[in-house]
PDB file of N, CA and C in Angstrom:
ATOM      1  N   UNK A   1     -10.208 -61.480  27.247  1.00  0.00           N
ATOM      2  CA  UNK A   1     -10.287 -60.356  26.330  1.00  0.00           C
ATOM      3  C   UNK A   1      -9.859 -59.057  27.027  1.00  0.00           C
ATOM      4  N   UNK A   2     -10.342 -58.832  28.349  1.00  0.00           N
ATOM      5  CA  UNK A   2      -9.933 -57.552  28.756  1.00  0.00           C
ATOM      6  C   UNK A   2      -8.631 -57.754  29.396  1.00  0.00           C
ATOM      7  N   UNK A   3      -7.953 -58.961  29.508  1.00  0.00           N
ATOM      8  CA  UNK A   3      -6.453 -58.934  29.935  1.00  0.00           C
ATOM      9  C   UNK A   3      -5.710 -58.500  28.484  1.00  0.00           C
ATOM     10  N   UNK A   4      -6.207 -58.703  27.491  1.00  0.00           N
ATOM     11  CA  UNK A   4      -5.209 -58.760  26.307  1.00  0.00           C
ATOM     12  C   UNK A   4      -5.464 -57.028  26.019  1.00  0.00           C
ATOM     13  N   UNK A   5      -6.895 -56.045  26.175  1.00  0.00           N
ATOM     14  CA  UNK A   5      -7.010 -54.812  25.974  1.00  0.00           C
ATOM     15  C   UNK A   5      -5.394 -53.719  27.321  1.00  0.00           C
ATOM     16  N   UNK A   6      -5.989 -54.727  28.196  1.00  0.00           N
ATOM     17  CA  UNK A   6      -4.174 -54.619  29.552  1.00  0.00           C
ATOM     18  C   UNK A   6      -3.527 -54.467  29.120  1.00  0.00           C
ATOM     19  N   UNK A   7      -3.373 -55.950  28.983  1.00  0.00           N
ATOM     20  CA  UNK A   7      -1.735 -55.332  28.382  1.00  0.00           C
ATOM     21  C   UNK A   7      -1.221 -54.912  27.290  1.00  0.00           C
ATOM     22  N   UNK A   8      -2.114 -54.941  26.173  1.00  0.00           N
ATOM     23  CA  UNK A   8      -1.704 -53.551  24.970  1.00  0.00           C
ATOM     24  C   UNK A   8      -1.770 -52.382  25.321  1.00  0.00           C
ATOM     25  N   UNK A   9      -2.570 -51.768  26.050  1.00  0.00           N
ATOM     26  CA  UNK A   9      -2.559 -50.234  26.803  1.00  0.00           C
ATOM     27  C   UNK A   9      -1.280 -50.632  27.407  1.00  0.00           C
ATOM     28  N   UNK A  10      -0.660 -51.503  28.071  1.00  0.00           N
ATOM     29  CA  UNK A  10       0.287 -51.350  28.981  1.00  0.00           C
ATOM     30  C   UNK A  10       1.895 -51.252  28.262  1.00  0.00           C
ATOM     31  N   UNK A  11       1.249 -51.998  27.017  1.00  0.00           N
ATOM     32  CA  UNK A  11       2.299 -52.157  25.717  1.00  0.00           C
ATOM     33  C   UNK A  11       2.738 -51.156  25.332  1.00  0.00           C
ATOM     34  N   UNK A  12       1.632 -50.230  25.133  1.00  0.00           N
ATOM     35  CA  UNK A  12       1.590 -49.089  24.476  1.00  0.00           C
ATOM     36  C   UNK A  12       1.841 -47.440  25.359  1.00  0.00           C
ATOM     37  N   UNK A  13       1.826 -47.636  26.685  1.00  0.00           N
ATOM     38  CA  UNK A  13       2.246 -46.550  27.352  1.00  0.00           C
ATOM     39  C   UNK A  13       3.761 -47.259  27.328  1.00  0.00           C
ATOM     40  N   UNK A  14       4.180 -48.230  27.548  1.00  0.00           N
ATOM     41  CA  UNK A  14       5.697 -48.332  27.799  1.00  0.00           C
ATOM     42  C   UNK A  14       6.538 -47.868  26.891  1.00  0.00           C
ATOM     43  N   UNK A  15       5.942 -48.215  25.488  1.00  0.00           N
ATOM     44  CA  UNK A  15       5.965 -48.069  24.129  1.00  0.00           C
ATOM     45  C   UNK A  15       6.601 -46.392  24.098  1.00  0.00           C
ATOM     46  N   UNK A  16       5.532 -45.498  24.447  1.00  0.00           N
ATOM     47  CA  UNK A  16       5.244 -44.036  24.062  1.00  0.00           C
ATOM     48  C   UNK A  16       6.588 -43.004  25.427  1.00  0.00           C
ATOM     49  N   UNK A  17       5.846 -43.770  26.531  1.00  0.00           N
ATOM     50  CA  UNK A  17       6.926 -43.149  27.542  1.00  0.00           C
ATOM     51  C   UNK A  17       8.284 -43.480  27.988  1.00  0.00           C
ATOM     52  N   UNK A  18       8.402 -44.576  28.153  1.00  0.00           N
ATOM     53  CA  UNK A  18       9.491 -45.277  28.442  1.00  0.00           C
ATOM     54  C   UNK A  18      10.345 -45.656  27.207  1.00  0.00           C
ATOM     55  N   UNK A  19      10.228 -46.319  26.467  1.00  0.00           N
ATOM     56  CA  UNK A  19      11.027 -46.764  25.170  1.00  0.00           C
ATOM     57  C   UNK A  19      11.364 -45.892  24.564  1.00  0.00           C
ATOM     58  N   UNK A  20      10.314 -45.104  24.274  1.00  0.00           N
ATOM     59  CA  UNK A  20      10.849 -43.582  23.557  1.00  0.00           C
ATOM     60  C   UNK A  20      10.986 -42.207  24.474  1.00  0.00           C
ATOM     61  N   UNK A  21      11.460 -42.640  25.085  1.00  0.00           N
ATOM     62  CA  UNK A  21      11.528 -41.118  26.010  1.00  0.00           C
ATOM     63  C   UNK A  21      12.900 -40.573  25.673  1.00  0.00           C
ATOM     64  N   UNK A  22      12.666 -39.198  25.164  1.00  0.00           N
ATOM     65  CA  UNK A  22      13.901 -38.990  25.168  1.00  0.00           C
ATOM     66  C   UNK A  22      14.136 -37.321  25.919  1.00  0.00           C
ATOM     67  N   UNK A  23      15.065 -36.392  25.388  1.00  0.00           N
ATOM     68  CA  UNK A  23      14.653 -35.125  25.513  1.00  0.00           C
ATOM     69  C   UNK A  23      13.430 -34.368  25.153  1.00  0.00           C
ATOM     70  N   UNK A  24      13.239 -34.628  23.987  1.00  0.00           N
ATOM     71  CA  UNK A  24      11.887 -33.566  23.373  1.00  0.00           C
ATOM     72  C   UNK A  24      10.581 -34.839  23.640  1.00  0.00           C
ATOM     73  N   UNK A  25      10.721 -35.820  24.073  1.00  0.00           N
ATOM     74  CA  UNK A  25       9.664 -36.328  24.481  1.00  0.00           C
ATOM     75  C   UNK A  25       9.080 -35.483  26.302  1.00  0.00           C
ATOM     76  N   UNK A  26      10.201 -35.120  27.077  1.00  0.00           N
ATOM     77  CA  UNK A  26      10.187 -34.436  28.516  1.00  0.00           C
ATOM     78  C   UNK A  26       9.912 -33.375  28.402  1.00  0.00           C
ATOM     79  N   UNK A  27      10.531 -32.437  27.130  1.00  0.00           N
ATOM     80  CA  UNK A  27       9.916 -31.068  26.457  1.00  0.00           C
ATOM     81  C   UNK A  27       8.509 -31.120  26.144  1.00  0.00           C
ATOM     82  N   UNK A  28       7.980 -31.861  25.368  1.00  0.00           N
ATOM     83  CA  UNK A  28       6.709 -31.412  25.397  1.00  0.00           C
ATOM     84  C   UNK A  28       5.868 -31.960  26.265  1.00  0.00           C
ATOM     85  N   UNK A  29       6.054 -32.295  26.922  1.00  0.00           N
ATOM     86  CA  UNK A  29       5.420 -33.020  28.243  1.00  0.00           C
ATOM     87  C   UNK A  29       5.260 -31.622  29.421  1.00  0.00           C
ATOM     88  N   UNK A  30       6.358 -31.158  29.347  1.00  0.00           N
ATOM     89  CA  UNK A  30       6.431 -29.972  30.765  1.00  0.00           C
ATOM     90  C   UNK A  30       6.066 -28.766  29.701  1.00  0.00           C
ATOM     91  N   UNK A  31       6.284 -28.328  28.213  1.00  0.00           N
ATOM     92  CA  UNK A  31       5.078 -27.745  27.974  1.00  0.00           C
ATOM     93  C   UNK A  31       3.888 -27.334  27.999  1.00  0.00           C
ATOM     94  N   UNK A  32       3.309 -29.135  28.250  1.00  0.00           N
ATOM     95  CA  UNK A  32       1.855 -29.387  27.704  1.00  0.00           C
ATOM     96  C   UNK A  32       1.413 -28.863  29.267  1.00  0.00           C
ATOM     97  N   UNK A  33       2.168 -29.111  30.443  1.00  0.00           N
ATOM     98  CA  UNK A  33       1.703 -28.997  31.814  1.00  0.00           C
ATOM     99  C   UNK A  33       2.128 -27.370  32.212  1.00  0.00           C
ATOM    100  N   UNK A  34       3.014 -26.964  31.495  1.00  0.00           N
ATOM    101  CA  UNK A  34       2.928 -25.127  31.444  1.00  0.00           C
ATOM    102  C   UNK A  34       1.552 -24.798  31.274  1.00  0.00           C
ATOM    103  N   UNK A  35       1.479 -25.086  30.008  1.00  0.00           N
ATOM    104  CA  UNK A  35       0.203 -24.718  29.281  1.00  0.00           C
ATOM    105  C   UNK A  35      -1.065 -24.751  29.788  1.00  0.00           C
ATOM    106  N   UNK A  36      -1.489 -26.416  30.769  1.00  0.00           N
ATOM    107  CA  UNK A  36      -2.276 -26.363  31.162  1.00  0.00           C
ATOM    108  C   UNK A  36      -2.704 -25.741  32.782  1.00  0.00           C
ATOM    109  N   UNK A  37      -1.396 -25.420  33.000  1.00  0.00           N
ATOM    110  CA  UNK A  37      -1.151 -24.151  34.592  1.00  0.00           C
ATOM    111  C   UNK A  37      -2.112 -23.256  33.990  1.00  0.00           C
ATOM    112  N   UNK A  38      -2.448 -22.777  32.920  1.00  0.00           N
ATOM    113  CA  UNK A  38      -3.260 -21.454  33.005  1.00  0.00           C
ATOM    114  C   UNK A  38      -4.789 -21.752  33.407  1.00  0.00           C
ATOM    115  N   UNK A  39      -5.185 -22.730  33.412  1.00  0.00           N
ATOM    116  CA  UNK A  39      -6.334 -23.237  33.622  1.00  0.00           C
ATOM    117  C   UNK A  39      -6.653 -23.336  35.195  1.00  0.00           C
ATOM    118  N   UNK A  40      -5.565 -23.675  36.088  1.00  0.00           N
ATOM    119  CA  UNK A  40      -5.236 -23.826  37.449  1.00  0.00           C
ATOM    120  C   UNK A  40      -5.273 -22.125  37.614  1.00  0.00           C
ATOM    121  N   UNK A  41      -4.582 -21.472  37.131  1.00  0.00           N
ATOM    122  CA  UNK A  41      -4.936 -19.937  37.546  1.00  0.00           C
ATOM    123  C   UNK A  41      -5.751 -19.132  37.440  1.00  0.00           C
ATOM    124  N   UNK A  42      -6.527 -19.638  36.266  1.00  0.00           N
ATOM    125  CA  UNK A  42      -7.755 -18.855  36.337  1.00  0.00           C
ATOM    126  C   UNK A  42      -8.759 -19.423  36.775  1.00  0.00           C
ATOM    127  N   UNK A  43      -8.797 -20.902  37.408  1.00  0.00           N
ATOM    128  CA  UNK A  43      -9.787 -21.650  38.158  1.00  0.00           C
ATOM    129  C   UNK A  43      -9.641 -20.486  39.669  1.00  0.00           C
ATOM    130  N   UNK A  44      -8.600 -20.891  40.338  1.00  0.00           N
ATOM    131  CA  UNK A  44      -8.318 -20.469  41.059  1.00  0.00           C
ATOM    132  C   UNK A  44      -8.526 -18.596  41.525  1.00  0.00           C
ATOM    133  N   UNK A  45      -8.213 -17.957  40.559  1.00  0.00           N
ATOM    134  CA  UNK A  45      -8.728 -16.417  40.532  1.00  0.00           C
ATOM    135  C   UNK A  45      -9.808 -16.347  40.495  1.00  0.00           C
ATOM    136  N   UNK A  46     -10.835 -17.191  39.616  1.00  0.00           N
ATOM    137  CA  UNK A  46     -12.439 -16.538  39.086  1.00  0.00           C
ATOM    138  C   UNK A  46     -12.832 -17.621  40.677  1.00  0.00           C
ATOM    139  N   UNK A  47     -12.382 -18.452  41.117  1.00  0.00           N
ATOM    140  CA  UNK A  47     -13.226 -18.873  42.624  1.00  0.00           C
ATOM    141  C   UNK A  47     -12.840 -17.945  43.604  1.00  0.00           C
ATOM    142  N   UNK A  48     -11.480 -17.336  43.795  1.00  0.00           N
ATOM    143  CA  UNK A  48     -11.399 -16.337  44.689  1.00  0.00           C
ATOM    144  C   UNK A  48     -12.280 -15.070  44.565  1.00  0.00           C
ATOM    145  N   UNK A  49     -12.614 -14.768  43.161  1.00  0.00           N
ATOM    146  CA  UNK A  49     -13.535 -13.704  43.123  1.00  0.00           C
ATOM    147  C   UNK A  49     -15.155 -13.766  43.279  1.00  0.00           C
ATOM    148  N   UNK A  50     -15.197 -15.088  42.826  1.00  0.00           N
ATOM    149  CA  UNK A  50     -16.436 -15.261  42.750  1.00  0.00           C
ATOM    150  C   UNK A  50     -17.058 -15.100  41.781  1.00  0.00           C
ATOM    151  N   UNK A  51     -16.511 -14.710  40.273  1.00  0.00           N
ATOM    152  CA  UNK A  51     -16.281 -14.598  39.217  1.00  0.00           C
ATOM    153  C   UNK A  51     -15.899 -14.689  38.036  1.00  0.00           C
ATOM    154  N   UNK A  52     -16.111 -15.167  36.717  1.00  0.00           N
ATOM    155  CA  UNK A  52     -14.861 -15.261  36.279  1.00  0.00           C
ATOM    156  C   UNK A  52     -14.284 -14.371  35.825  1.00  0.00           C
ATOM    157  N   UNK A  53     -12.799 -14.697  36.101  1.00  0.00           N
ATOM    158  CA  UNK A  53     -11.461 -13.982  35.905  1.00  0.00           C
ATOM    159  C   UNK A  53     -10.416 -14.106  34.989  1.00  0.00           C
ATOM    160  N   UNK A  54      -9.918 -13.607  33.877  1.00  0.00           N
ATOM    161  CA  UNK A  54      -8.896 -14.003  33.282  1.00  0.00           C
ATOM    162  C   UNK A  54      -7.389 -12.950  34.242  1.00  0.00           C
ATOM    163  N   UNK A  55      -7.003 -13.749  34.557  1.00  0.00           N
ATOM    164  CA  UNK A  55      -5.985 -12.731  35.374  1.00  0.00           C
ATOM    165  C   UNK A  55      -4.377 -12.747  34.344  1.00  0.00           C
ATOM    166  N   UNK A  56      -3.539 -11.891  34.149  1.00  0.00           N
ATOM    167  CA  UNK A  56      -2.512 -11.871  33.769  1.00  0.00           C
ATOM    168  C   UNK A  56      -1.505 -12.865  33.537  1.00  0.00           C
ATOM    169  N   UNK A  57      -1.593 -13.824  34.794  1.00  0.00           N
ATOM    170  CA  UNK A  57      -0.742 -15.384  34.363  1.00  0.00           C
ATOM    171  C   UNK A  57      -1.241 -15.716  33.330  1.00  0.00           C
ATOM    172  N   UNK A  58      -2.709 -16.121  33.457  1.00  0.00           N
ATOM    173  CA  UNK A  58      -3.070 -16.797  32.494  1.00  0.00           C
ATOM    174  C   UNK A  58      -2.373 -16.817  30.975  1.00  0.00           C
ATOM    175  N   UNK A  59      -2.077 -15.511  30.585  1.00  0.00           N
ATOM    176  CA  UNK A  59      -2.023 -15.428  29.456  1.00  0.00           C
ATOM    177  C   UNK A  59      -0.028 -15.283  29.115  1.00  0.00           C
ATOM    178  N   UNK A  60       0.484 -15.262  30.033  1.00  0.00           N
ATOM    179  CA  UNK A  60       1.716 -15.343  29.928  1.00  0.00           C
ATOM    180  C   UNK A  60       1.924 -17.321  30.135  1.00  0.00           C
ATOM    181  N   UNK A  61       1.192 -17.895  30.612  1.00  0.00           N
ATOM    182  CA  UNK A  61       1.453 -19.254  30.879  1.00  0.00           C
ATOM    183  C   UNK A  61       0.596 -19.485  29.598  1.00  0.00           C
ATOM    184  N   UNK A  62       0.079 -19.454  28.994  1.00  0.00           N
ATOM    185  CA  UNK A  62      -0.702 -19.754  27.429  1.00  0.00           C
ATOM    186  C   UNK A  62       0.133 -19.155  26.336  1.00  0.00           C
ATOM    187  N   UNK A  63       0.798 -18.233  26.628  1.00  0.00           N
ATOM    188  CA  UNK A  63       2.012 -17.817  25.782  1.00  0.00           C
ATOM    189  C   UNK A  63       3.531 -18.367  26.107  1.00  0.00           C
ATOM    190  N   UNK A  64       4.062 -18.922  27.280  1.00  0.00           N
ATOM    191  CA  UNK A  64       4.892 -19.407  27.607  1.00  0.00           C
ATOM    192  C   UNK A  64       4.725 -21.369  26.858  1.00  0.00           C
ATOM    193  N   UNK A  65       3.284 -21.523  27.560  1.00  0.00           N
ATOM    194  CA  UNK A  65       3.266 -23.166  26.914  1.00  0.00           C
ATOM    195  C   UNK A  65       3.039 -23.125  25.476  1.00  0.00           C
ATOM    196  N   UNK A  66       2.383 -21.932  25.003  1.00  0.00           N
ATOM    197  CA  UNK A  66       2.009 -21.914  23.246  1.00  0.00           C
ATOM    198  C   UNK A  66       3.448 -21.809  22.969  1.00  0.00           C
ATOM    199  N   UNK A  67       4.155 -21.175  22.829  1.00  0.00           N
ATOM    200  CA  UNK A  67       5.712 -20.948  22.460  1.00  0.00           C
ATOM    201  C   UNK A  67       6.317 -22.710  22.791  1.00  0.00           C
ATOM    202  N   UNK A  68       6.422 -23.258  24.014  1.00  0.00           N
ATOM    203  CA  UNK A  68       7.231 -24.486  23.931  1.00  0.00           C
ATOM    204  C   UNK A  68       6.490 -25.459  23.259  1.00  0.00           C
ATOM    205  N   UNK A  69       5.172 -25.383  22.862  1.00  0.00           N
ATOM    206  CA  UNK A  69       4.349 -26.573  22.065  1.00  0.00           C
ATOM    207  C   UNK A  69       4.698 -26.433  20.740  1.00  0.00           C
ATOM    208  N   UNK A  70       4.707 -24.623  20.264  1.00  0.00           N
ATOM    209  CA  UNK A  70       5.476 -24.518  19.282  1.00  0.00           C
ATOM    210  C   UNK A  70       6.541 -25.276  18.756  1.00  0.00           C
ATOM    211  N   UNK A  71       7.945 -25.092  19.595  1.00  0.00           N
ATOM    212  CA  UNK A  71       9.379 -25.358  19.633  1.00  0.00           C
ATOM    213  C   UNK A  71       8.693 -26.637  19.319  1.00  0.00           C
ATOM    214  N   UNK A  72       8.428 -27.470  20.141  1.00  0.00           N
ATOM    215  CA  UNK A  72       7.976 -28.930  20.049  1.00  0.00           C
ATOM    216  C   UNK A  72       7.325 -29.804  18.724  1.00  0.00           C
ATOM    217  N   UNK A  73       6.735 -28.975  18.369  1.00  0.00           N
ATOM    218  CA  UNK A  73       5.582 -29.036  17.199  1.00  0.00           C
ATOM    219  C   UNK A  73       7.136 -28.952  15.698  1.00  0.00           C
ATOM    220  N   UNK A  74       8.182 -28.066  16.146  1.00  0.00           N
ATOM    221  CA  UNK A  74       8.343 -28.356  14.583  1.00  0.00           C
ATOM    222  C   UNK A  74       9.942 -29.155  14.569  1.00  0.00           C
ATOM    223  N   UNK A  75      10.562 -28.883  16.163  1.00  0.00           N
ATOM    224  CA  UNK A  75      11.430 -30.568  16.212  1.00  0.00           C
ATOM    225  C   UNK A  75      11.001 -31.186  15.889  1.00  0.00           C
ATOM    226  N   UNK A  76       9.889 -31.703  15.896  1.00  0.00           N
ATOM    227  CA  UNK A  76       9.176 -32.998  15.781  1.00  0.00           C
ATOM    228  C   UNK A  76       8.744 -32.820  14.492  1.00  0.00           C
ATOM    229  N   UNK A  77       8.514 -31.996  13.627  1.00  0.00           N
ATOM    230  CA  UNK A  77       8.057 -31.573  12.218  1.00  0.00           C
ATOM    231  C   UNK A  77       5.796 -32.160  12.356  1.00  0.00           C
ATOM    232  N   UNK A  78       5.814 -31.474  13.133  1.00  0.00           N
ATOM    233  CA  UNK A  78       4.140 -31.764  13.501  1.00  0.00           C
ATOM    234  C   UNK A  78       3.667 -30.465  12.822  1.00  0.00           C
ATOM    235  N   UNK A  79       2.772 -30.640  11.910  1.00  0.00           N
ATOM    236  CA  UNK A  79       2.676 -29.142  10.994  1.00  0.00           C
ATOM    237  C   UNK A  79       1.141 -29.049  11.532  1.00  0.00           C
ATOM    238  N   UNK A  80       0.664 -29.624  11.963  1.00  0.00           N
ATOM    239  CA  UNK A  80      -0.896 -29.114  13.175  1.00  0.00           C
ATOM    240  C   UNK A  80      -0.419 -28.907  14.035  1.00  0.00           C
ATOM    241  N   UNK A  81       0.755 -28.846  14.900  1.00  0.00           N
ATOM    242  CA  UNK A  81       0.720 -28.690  16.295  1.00  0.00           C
ATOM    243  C   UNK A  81       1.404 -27.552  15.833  1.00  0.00           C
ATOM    244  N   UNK A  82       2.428 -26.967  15.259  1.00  0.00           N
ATOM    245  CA  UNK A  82       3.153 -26.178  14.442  1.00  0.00           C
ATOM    246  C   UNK A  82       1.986 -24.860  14.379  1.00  0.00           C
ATOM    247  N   UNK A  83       1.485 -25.162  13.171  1.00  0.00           N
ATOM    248  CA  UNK A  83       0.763 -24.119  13.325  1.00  0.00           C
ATOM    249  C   UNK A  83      -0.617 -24.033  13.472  1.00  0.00           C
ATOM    250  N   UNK A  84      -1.184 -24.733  14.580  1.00  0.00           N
ATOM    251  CA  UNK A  84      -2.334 -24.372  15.860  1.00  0.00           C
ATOM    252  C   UNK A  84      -1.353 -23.364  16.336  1.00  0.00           C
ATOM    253  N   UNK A  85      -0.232 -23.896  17.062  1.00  0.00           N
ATOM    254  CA  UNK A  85       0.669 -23.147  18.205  1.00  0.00           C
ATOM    255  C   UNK A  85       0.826 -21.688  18.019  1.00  0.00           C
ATOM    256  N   UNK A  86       1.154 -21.282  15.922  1.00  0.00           N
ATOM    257  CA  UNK A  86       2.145 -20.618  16.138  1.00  0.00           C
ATOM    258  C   UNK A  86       0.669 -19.672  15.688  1.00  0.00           C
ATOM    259  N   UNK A  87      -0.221 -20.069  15.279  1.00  0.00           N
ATOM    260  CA  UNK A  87      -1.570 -18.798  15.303  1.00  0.00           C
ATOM    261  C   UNK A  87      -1.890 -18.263  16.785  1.00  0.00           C
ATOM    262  N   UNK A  88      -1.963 -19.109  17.769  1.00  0.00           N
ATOM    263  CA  UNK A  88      -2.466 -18.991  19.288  1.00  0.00           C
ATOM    264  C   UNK A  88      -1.316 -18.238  19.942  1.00  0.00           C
ATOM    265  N   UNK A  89      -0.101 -18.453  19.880  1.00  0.00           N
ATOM    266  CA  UNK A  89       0.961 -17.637  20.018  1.00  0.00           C
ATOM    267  C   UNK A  89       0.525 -16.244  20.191  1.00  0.00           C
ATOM    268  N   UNK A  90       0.178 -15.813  18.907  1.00  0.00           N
ATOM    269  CA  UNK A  90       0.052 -14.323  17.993  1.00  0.00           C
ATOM    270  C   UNK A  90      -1.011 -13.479  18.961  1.00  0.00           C
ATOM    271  N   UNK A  91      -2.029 -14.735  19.067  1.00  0.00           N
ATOM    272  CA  UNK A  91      -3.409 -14.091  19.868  1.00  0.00           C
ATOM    273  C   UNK A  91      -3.174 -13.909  21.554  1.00  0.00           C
ATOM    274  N   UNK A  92      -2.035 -14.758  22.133  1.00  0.00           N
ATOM    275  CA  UNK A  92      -1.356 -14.469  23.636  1.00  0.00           C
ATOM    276  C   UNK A  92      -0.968 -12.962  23.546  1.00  0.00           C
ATOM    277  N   UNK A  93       0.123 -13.133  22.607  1.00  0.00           N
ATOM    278  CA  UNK A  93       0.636 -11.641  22.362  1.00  0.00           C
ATOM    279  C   UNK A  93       0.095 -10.866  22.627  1.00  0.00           C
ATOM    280  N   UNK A  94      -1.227 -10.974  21.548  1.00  0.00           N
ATOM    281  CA  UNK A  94      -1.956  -9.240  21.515  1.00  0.00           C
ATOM    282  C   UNK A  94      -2.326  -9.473  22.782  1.00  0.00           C
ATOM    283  N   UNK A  95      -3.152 -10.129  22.984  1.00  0.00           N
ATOM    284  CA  UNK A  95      -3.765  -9.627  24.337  1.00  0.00           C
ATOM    285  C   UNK A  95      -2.890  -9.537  25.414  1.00  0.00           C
ATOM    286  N   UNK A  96      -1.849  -9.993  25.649  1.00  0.00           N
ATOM    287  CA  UNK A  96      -1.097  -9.158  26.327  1.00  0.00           C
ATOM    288  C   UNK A  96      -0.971  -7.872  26.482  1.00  0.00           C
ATOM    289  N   UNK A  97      -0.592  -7.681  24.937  1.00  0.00           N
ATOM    290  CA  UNK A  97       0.262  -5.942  24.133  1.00  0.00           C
ATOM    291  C   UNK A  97      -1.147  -5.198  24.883  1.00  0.00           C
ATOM    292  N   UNK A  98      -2.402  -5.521  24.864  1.00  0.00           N
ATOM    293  CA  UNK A  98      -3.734  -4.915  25.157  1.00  0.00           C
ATOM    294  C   UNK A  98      -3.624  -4.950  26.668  1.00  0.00           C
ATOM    295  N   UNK A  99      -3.714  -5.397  27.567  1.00  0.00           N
ATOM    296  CA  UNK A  99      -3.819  -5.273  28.997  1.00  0.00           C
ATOM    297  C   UNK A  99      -2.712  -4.590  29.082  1.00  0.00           C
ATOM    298  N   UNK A 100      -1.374  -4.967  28.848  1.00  0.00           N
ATOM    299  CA  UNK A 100      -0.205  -3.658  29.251  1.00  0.00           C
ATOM    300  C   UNK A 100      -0.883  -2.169  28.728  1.00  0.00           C
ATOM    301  N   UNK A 101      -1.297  -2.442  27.860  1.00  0.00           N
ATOM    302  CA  UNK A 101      -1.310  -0.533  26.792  1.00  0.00           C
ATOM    303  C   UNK A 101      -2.880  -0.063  27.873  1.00  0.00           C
ATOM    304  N   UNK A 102      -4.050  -1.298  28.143  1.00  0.00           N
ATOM    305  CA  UNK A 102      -5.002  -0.156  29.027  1.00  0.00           C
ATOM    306  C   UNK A 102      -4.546  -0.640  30.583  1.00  0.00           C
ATOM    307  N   UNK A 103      -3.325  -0.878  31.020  1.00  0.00           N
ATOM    308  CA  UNK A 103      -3.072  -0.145  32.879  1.00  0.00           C
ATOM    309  C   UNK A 103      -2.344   0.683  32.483  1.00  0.00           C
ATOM    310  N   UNK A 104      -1.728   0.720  31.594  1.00  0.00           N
ATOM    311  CA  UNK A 104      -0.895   2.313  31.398  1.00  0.00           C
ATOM    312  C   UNK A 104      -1.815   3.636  31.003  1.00  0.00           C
ATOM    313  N   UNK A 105      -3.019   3.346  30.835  1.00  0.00           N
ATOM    314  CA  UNK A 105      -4.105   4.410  30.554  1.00  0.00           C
ATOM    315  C   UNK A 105      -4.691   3.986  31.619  1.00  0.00           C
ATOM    316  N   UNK A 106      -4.770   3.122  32.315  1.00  0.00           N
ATOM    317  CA  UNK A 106      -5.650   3.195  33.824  1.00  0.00           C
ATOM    318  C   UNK A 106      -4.800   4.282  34.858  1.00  0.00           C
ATOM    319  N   UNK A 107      -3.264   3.946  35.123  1.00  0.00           N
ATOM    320  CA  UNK A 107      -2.472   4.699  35.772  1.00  0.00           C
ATOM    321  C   UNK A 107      -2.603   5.979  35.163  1.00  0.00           C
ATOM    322  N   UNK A 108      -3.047   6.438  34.200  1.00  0.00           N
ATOM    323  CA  UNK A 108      -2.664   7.810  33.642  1.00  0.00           C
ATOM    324  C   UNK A 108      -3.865   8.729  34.053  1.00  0.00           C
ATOM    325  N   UNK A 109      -5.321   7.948  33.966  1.00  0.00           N
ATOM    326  CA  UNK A 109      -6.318   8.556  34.072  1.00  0.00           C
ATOM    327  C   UNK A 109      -6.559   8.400  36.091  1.00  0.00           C
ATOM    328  N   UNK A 110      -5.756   7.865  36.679  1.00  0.00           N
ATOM    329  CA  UNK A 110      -5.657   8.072  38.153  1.00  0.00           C
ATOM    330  C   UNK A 110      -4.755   9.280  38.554  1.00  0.00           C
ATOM    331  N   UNK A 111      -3.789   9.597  37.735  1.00  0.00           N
ATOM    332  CA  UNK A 111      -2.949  10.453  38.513  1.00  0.00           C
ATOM    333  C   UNK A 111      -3.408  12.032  37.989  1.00  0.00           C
TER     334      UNK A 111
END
């Protein structure tokens, strides 16, 4: 029984990666591992601080992988991955548009 659960998992990754691999199968793959870099950077910042940290990658690598999961989501015509992506997108943005707009009022109120 657990040889036959084998080799259907084994069926079935060959199936998913190999048989069907194509371009936009490698696209959303190095997306999905963009995406999950932001997690590696802010692990990594909030242990260097001792804190947690959302540091600036983060949110350009959550907007860089939200954007290619996007692209991915509607080659593929995936209308949940579509638009999860393209709401989370919107929310990278702002908070971006927000950390640029207060260091430009941090620099202003230093000089």
């Amino acid at each position: 029984m657990m040889i036959q659960y084998g080799q259907a998992l084994g069926n079935y990754l060959y199936d998913v990666f190999v048989a069907k691999f194509d371009f936009w199968l490698a696209f959303g793959l190095i997306a999905q591992l963009f995406f999950t870099a932001r997690f590696l950077v802010q692990w990594i910042s909030s242990e260097r601080a001792g804190k947690s940290v959302v540091p600036m990658a983060f949110w350009f690598f959550s907007m860089g992988g939200g954007l290619m999961t996007l692209v991915y989501g509607i080659v593929k015509r995936e209308p949940v991955i579509s638009v999860g992506q393209a709401l989370a997108t919107i929310v990278y943005i702002r908070y971006i548009m927000l950390i640029v707009k207060n260091r430009g009022r941090a620099s202003e109120t230093v000089n």
